[in-house]
Structures are given as structure tokens and as C-alpha cells.
C-alpha atoms as a PDB file:
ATOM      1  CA  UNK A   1     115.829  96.082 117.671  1.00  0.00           C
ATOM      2  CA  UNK A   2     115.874  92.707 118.530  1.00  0.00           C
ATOM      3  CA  UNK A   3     112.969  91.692 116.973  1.00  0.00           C
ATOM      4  CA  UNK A   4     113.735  93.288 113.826  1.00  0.00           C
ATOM      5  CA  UNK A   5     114.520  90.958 110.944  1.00  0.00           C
ATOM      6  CA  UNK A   6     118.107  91.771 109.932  1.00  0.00           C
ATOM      7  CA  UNK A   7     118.501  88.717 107.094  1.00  0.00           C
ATOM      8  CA  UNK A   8     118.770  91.603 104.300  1.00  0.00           C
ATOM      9  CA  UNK A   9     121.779  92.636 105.664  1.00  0.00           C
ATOM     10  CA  UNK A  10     123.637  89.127 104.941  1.00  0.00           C
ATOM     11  CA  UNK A  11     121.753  88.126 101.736  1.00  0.00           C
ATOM     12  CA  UNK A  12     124.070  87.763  99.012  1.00  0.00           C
ATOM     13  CA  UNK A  13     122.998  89.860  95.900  1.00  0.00           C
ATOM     14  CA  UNK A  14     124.968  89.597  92.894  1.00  0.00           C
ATOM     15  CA  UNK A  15     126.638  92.748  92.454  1.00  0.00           C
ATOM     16  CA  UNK A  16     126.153  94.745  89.012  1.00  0.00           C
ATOM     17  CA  UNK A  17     128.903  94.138  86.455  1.00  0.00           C
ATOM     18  CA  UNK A  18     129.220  97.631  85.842  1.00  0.00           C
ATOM     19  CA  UNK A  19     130.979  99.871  88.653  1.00  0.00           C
ATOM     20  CA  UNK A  20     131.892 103.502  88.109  1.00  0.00           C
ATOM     21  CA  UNK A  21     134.462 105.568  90.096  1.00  0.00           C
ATOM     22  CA  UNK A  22     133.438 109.217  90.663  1.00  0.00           C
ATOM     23  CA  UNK A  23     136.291 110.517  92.556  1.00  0.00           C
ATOM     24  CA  UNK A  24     140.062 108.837  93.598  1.00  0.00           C
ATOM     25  CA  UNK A  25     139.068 107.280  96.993  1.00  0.00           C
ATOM     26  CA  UNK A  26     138.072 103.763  96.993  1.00  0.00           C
ATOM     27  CA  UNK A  27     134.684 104.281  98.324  1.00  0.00           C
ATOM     28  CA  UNK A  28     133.985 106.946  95.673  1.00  0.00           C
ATOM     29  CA  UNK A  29     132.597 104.380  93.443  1.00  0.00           C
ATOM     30  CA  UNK A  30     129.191 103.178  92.031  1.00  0.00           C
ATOM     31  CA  UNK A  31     127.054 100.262  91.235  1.00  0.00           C
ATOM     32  CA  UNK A  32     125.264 100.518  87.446  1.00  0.00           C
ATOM     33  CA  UNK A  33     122.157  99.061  85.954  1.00  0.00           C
ATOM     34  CA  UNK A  34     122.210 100.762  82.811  1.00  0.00           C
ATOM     35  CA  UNK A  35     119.023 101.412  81.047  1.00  0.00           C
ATOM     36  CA  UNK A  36     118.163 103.479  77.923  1.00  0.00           C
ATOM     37  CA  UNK A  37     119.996 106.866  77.262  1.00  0.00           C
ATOM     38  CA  UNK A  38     115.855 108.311  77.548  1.00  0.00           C
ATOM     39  CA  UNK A  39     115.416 106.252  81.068  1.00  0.00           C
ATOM     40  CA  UNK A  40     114.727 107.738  84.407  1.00  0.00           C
ATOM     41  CA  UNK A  41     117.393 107.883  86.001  1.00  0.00           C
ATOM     42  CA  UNK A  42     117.685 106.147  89.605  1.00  0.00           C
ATOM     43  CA  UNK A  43     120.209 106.969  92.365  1.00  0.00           C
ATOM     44  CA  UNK A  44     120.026 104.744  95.622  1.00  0.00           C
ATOM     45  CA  UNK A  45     121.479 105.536  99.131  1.00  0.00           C
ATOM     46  CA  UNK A  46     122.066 102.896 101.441  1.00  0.00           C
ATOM     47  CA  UNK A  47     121.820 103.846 104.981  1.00  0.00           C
ATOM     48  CA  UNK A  48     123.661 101.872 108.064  1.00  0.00           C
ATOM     49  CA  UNK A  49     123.603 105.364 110.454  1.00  0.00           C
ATOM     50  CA  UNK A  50     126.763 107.160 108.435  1.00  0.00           C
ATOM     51  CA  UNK A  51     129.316 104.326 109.226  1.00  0.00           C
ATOM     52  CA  UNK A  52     131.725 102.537 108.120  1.00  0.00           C
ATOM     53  CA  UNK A  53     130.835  98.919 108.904  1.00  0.00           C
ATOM     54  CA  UNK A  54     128.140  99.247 106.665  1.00  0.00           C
ATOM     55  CA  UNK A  55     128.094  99.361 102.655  1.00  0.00           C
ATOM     56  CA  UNK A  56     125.921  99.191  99.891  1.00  0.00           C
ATOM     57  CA  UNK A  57     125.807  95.720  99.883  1.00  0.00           C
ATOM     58  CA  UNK A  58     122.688  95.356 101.389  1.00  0.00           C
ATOM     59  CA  UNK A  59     120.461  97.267  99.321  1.00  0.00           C
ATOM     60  CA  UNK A  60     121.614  95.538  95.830  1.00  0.00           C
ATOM     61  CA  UNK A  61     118.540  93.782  96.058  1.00  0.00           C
ATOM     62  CA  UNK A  62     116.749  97.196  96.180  1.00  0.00           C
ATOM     63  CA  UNK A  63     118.796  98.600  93.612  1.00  0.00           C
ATOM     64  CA  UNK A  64     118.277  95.054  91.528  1.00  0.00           C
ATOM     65  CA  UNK A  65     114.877  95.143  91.849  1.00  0.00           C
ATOM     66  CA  UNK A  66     113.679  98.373  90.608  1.00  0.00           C
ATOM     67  CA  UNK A  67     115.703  98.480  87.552  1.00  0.00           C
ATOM     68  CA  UNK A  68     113.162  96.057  86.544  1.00  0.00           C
ATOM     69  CA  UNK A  69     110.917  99.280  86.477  1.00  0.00           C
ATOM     70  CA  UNK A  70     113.064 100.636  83.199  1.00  0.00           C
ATOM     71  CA  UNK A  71     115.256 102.890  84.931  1.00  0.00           C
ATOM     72  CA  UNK A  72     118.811 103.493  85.172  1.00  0.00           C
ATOM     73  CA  UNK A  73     119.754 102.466  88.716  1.00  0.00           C
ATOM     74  CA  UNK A  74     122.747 103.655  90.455  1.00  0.00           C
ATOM     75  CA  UNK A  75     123.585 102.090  94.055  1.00  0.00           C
ATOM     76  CA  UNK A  76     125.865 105.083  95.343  1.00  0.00           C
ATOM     77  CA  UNK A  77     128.799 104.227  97.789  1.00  0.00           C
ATOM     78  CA  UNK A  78     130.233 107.097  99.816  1.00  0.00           C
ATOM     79  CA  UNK A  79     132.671 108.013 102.431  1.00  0.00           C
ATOM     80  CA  UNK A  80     131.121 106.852 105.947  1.00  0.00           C
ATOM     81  CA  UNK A  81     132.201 107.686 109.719  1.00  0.00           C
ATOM     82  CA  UNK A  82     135.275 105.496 110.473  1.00  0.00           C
ATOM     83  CA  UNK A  83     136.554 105.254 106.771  1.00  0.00           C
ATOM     84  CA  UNK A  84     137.180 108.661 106.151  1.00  0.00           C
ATOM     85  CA  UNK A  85     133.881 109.895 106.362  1.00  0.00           C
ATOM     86  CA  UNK A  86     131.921 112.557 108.268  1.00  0.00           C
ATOM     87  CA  UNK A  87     131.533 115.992 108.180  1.00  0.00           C
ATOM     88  CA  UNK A  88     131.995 117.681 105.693  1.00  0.00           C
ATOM     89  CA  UNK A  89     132.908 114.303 102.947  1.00  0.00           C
ATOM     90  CA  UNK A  90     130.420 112.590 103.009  1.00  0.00           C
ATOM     91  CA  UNK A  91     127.602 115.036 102.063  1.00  0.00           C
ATOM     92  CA  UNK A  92     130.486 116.406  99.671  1.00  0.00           C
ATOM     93  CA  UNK A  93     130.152 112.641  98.406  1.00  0.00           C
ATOM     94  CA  UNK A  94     126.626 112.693  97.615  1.00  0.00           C
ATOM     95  CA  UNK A  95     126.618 115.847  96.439  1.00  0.00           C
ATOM     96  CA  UNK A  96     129.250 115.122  93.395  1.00  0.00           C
ATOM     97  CA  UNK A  97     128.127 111.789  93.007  1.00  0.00           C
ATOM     98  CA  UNK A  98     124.215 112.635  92.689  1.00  0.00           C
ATOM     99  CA  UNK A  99     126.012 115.794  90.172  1.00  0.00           C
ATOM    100  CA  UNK A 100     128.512 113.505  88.013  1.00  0.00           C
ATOM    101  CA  UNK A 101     125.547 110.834  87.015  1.00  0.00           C
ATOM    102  CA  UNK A 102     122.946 112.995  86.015  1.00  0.00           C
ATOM    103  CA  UNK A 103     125.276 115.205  83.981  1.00  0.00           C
ATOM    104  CA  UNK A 104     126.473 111.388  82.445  1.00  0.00           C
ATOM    105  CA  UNK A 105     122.016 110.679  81.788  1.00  0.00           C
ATOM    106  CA  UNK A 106     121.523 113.972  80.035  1.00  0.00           C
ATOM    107  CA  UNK A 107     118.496 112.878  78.704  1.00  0.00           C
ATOM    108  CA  UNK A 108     116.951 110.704  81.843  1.00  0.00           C
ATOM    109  CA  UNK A 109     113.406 111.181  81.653  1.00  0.00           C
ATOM    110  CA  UNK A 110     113.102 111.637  85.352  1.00  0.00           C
ATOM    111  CA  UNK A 111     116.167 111.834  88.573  1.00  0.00           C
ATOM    112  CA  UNK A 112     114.422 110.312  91.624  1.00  0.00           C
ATOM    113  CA  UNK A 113     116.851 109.407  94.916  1.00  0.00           C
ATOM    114  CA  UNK A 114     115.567 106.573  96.754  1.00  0.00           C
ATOM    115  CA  UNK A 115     117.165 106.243 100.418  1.00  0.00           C
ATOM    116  CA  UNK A 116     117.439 104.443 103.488  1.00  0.00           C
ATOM    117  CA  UNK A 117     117.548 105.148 106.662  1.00  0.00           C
ATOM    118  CA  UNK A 118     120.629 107.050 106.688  1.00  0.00           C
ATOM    119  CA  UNK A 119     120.849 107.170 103.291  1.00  0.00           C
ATOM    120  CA  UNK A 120     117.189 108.868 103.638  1.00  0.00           C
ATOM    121  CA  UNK A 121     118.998 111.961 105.458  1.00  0.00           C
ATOM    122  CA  UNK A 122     121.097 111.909 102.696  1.00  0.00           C
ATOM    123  CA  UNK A 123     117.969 112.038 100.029  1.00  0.00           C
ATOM    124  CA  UNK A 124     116.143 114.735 101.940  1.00  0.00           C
ATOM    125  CA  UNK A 125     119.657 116.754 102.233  1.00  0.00           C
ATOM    126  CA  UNK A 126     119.950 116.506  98.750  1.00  0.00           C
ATOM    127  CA  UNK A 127     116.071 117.617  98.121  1.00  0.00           C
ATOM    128  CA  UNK A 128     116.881 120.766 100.360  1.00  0.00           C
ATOM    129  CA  UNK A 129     120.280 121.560  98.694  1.00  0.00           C
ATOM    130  CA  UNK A 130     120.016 120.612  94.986  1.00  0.00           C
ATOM    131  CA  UNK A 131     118.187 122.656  92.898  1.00  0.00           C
ATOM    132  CA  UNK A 132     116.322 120.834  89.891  1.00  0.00           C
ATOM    133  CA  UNK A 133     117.102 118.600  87.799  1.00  0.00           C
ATOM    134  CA  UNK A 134     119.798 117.883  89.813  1.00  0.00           C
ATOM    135  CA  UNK A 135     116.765 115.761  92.071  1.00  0.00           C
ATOM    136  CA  UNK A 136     113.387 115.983  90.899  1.00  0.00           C
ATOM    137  CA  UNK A 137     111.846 113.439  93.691  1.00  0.00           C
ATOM    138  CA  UNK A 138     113.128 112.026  96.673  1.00  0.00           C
ATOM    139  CA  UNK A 139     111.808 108.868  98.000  1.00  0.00           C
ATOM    140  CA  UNK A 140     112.327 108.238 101.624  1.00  0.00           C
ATOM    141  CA  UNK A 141     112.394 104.959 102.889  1.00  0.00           C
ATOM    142  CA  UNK A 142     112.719 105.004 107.279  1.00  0.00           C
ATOM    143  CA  UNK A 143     114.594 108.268 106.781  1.00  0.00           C
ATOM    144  CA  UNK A 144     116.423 109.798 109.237  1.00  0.00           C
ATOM    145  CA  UNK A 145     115.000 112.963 108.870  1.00  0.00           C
ATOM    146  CA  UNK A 146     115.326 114.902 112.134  1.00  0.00           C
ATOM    147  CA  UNK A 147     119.016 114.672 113.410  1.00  0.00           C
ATOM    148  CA  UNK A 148     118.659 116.962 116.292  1.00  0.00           C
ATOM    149  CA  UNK A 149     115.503 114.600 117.530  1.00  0.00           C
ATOM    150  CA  UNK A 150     117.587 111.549 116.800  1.00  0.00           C
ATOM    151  CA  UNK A 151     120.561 112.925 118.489  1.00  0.00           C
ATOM    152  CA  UNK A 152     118.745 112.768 121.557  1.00  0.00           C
ATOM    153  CA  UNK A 153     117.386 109.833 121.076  1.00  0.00           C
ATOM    154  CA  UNK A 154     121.060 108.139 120.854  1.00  0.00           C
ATOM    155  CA  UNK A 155     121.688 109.578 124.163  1.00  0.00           C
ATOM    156  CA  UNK A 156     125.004 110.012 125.750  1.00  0.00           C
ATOM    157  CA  UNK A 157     126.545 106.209 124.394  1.00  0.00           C
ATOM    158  CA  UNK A 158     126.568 105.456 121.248  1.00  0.00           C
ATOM    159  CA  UNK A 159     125.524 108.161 119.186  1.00  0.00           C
ATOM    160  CA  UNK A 160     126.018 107.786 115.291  1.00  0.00           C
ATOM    161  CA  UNK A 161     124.482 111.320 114.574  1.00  0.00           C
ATOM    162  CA  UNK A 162     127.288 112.878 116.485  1.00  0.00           C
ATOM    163  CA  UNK A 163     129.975 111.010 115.388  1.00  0.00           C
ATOM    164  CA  UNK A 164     128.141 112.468 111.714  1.00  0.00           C
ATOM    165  CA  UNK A 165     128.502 115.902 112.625  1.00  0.00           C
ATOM    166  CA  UNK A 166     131.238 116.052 115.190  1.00  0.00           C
ATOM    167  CA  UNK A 167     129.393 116.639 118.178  1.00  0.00           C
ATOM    168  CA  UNK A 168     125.983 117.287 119.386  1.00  0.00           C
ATOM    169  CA  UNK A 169     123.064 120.077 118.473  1.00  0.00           C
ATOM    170  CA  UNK A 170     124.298 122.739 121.335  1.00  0.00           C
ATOM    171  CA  UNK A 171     127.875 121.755 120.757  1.00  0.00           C
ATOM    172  CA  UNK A 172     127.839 122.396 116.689  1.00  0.00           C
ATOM    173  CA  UNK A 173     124.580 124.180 116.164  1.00  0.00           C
ATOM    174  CA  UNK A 174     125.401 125.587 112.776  1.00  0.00           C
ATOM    175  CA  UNK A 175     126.573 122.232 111.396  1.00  0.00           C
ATOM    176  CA  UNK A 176     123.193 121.062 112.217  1.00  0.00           C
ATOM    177  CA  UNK A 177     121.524 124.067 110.342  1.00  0.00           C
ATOM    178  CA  UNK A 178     123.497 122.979 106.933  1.00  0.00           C
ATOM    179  CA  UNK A 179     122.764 118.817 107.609  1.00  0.00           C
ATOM    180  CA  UNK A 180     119.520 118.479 109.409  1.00  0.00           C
ATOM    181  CA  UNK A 181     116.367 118.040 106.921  1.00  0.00           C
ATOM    182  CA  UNK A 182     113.921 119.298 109.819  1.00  0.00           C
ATOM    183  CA  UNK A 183     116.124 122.441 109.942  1.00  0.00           C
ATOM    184  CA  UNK A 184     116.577 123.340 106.431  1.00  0.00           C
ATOM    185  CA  UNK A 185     114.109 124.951 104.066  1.00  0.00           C
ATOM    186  CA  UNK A 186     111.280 123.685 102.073  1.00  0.00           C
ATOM    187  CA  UNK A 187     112.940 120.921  99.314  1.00  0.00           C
ATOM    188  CA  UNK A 188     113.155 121.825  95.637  1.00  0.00           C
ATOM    189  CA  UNK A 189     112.202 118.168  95.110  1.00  0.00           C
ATOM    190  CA  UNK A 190     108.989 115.981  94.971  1.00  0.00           C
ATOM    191  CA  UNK A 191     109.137 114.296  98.316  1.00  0.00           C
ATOM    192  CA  UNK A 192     107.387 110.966  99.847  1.00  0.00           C
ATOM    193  CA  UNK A 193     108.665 109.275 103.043  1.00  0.00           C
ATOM    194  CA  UNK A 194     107.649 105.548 103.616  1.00  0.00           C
ATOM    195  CA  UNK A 195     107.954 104.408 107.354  1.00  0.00           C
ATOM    196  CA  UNK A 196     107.175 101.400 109.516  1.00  0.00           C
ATOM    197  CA  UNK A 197     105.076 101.880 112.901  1.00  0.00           C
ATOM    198  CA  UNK A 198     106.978  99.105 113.807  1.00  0.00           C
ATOM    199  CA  UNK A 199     110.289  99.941 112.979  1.00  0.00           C
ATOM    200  CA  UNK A 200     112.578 100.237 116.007  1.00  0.00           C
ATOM    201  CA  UNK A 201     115.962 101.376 114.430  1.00  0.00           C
ATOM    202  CA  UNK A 202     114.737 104.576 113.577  1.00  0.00           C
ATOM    203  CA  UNK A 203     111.540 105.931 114.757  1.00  0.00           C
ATOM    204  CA  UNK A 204     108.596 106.352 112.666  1.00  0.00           C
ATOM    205  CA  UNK A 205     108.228 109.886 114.516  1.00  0.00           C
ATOM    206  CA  UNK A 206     110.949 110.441 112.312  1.00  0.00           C
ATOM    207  CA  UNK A 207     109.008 110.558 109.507  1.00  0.00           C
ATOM    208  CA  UNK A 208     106.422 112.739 110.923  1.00  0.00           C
ATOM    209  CA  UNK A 209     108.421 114.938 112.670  1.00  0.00           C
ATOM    210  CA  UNK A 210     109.900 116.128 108.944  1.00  0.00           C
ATOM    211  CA  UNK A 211     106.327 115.874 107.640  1.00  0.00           C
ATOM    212  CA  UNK A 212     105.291 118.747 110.053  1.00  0.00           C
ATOM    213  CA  UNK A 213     108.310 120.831 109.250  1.00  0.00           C
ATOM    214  CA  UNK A 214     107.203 120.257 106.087  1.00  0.00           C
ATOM    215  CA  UNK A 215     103.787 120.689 104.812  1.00  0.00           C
ATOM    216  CA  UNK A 216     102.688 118.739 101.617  1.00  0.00           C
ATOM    217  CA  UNK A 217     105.054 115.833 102.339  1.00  0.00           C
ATOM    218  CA  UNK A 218     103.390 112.297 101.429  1.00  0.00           C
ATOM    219  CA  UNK A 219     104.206 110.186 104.743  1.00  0.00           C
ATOM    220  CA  UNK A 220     102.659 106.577 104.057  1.00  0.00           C
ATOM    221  CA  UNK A 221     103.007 104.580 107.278  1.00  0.00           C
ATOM    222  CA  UNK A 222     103.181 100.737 106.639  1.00  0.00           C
ATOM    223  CA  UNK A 223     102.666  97.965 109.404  1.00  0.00           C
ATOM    224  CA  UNK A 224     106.354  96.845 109.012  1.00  0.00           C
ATOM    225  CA  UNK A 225     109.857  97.386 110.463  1.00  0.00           C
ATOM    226  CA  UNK A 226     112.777  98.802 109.743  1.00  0.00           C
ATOM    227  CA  UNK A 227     114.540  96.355 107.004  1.00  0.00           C
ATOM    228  CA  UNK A 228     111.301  95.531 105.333  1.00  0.00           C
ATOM    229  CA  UNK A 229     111.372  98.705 103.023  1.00  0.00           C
ATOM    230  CA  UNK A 230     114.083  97.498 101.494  1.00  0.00           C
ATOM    231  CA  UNK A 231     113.450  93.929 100.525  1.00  0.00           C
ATOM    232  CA  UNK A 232     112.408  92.534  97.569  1.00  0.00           C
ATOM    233  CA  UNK A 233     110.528  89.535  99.784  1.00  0.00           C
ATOM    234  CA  UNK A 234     108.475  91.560 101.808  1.00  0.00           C
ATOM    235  CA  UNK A 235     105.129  92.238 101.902  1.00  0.00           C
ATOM    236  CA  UNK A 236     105.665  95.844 102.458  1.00  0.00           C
ATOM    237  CA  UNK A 237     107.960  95.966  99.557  1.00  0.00           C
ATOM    238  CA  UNK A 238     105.260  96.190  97.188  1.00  0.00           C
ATOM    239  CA  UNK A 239     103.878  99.223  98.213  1.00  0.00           C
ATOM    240  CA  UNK A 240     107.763 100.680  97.965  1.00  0.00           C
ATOM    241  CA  UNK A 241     107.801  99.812  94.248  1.00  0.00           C
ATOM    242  CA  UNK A 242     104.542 101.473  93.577  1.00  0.00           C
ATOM    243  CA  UNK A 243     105.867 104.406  95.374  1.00  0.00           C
ATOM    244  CA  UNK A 244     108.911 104.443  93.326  1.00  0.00           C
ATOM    245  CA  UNK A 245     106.884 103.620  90.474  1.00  0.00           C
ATOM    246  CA  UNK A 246     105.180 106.445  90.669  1.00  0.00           C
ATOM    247  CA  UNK A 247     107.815 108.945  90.761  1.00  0.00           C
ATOM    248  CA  UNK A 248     109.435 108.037  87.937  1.00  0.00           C
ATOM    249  CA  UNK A 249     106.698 109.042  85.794  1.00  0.00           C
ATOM    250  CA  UNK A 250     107.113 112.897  83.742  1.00  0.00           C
ATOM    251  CA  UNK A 251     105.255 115.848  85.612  1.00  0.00           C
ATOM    252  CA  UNK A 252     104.517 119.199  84.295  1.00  0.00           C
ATOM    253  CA  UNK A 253     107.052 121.554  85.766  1.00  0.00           C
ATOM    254  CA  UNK A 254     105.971 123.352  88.979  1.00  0.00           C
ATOM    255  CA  UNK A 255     106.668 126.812  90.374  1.00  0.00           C
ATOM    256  CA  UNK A 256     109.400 125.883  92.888  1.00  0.00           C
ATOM    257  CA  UNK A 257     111.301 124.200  89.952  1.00  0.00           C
ATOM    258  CA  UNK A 258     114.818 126.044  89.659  1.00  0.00           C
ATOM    259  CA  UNK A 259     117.462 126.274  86.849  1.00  0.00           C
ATOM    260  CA  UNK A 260     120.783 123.852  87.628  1.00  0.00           C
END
């Protein structure tokens, strides 16, 4: 991890002048960069492994940046491990957050999630648990996408996926069943994981790993790390816009499309 560059996560981003509560607790809020009422409609999770100590902050750039694309961009804060977080709240979090701004953009041309790390699990929970057009695409950016396989990568110290879920795979199997992405079944969204081979936060096996479990997932692999996704001054972060790009373009619906 040393060698990662971690500038992103100091850079000072302008924040948007429009922030939206969804709930009563002070992290139950949102960052807005309104577009038309006929816009696709962006929502973007910022990762830092569930906790605390971490907020959207970093990933206003991100959210900055691809409003330029003509979308409706969202950065989502949520309840995080430490600040009231956990299990159950903060998937309860995502889930009436992702539900209260697409029922405000009833005519978004397209609802794509864009997450990171972290806030990647959170995408591809959301892509296994939200029926359409709740999420129509989900792009992944260094997702955690296996928690059990993470979980053991943590170890016995520090282990953010367990302090997620309140204990480990054997100790809270079921918990696992309802969170982990690897364990759940197929998504109901459009799904594409970006992931660095270099990346040393979260391992690109990640990526893989939910790209076996599930068939027909796009998995680009990039020659970057972990922060690059997510910066506007990368050269990686061209190939994340495209990606993004990309999604928020209208498709035909398909068979596993399901009424909200």
C-alpha cells in the first residue's frame, strides 16, 4: 500500500452547492449536480472499507467530473462503521437513498451506480437486491466484491469486513449470504467492474473472483492502482469515463428486467 498514490484522498474539490438530506441523521445527506429533468441519472458511492474516517470527500472530483457527461450526479453519503454504521444501516442507507433519488428523477433517461472500492460492494449489493429501474447498471470501480475472500485476506488484525458485518464468515454466515456480492444471485443490473493489476488495497482477484460467480460480467483490468480509478488526472481515468460513458446510454429492455 505504500506505494500507492493516496494524493486523491487530500485534494480539495469544491463541494456541490446543492446538498440533499434523505433521512434525519447527519450523514444521511447528498451531494447534487443537477442536470435536466430527461438526464441519466448518476448515483456515486465512495468507498474507504465501510468506515467512518472516511467520507465522500474524496470522490467529488469523480462525482465533478462526470457530470460533465450530462447526467445528474449524486455523491451519496451514508452511515459508516464507527459513526453509527454497520450492519444492518448502512446497506439500509443505500438502499433508501439509491430509492428516494430515482423516485425524485422520474424521468432519468438511464440510473447507473458508479462505486468504489467499498462503495463497489455497495453497487454490486444494490445490482443483486434492487430490481429495475431502481439500478439499471452498476459500474464497479476496485470493488470489493467477495467479502468472505476479503475477510480472510484482513486476517485476524484489522479487519474492516468484520467490523461490516459483525463478525467473520463462520461466525455470521447468514449475514454474509444477504451482503456478500459473490454469494448472492445473478444482478438485475448491467454490470462492469474496472480493476487495477496493480492495486494493492483491494485485490484485483477481487474483481475476478465476482466475475466467475458471475458469468457475463465485463471485468476490464487496467495497469493502475487502487486510487487511480477515481481521479480525474490519471491516465487510467479515461478509460473510467468511457466506461461510464457508455452506460449511460438507453438499451432495449432485456429479459431479466423486473417491475419496481
Amino acid at each position: 500500500m505504500l506505494n500507492e498514490d493516496r494524493s486523491i484522498l487530500s485534494r480539495q474539490v469544491a463541494a456541490s452547492e446543492a446538498v440533499v438530506s434523505y433521512g434525519e441523521h447527519p450523514d444521511q445527506i447528498a451531494e447534487v449536480w443537477p442536470g435536466s429533468a430527461e438526464a441519466p441519472l448518476v448515483v456515486v458511492l465512495h468507498g474507504g472499507f465501510w468506515q467512518h474516517r472516511y467520507d465522500r470527500a474524496h470522490c467529488r472530483g469523480l462525482a465533478a467530473e462526470l457530470a460533465t457527461l450530462g447526467a445528474t450526479v449524486v455523491l451519496l453519503e451514508y452511515r459508516r462503521v464507527g459513526g453509527g454504521g454497520g450492519w444492518p444501516t448502512t446497506f439500509d442507507d443505500v438502499r433508501v437513498g439509491l430509492r428516494r433519488f430515482v423516485q425524485h428523477h422520474p424521468r432519468a433517461s438511464r440510473r447507473v451506480v458508479v462505486g468504489h472500492s467499498a462503495g463497489g460492494h455497495l453497487g454490486l449489493w444494490a445490482a443483486a437486491t434492487e430490481p429495475t429501474p431502481v439500478v439499471d447498471a452498476v459500474v464497479g470501480l476496485a470493488p470489493v466484491a467477495d467479502l468472505a475472500a476479503m475477510a480472510r485476506t484482513f486476517g485476524d488484525g484489522e479487519n474492516p469486513v468484520c467490523d461490516l458485518l459483525g463478525g467473520t464468515p463462520q461466525s455470521h454466515p447468514d449475514r454474509y449470504d444477504l451482503a456478500d456480492p459473490c454469494r448472492l444471485g445473478s444482478p438485475h443490473a448491467a454490470v462492469h467492474l474496472m480493476h487495477g493489476t496493480a492495486d494493492t488495497v483491494v485485490p484485483v482477484e477481487q474483481s475476478r473472483s465476482y466475475g466467475r460467480h458471475h458469468g457475463g460480467t465485463d471485468v476490464t483490468e487496467l495497469p493502475c492502482g487502487h486510487f487511480e480509478l477515481i481521479d480525474p488526472r490519471s491516465t487510467a481515468f479515461a478509460t473510467v469515463r468511457a466506461a461510464v460513458e457508455d452506460q449511460l446510454r438507453p438499451v432495449a429492455p432485456t429479459a431479466r428486467s423486473r417491475p419496481w
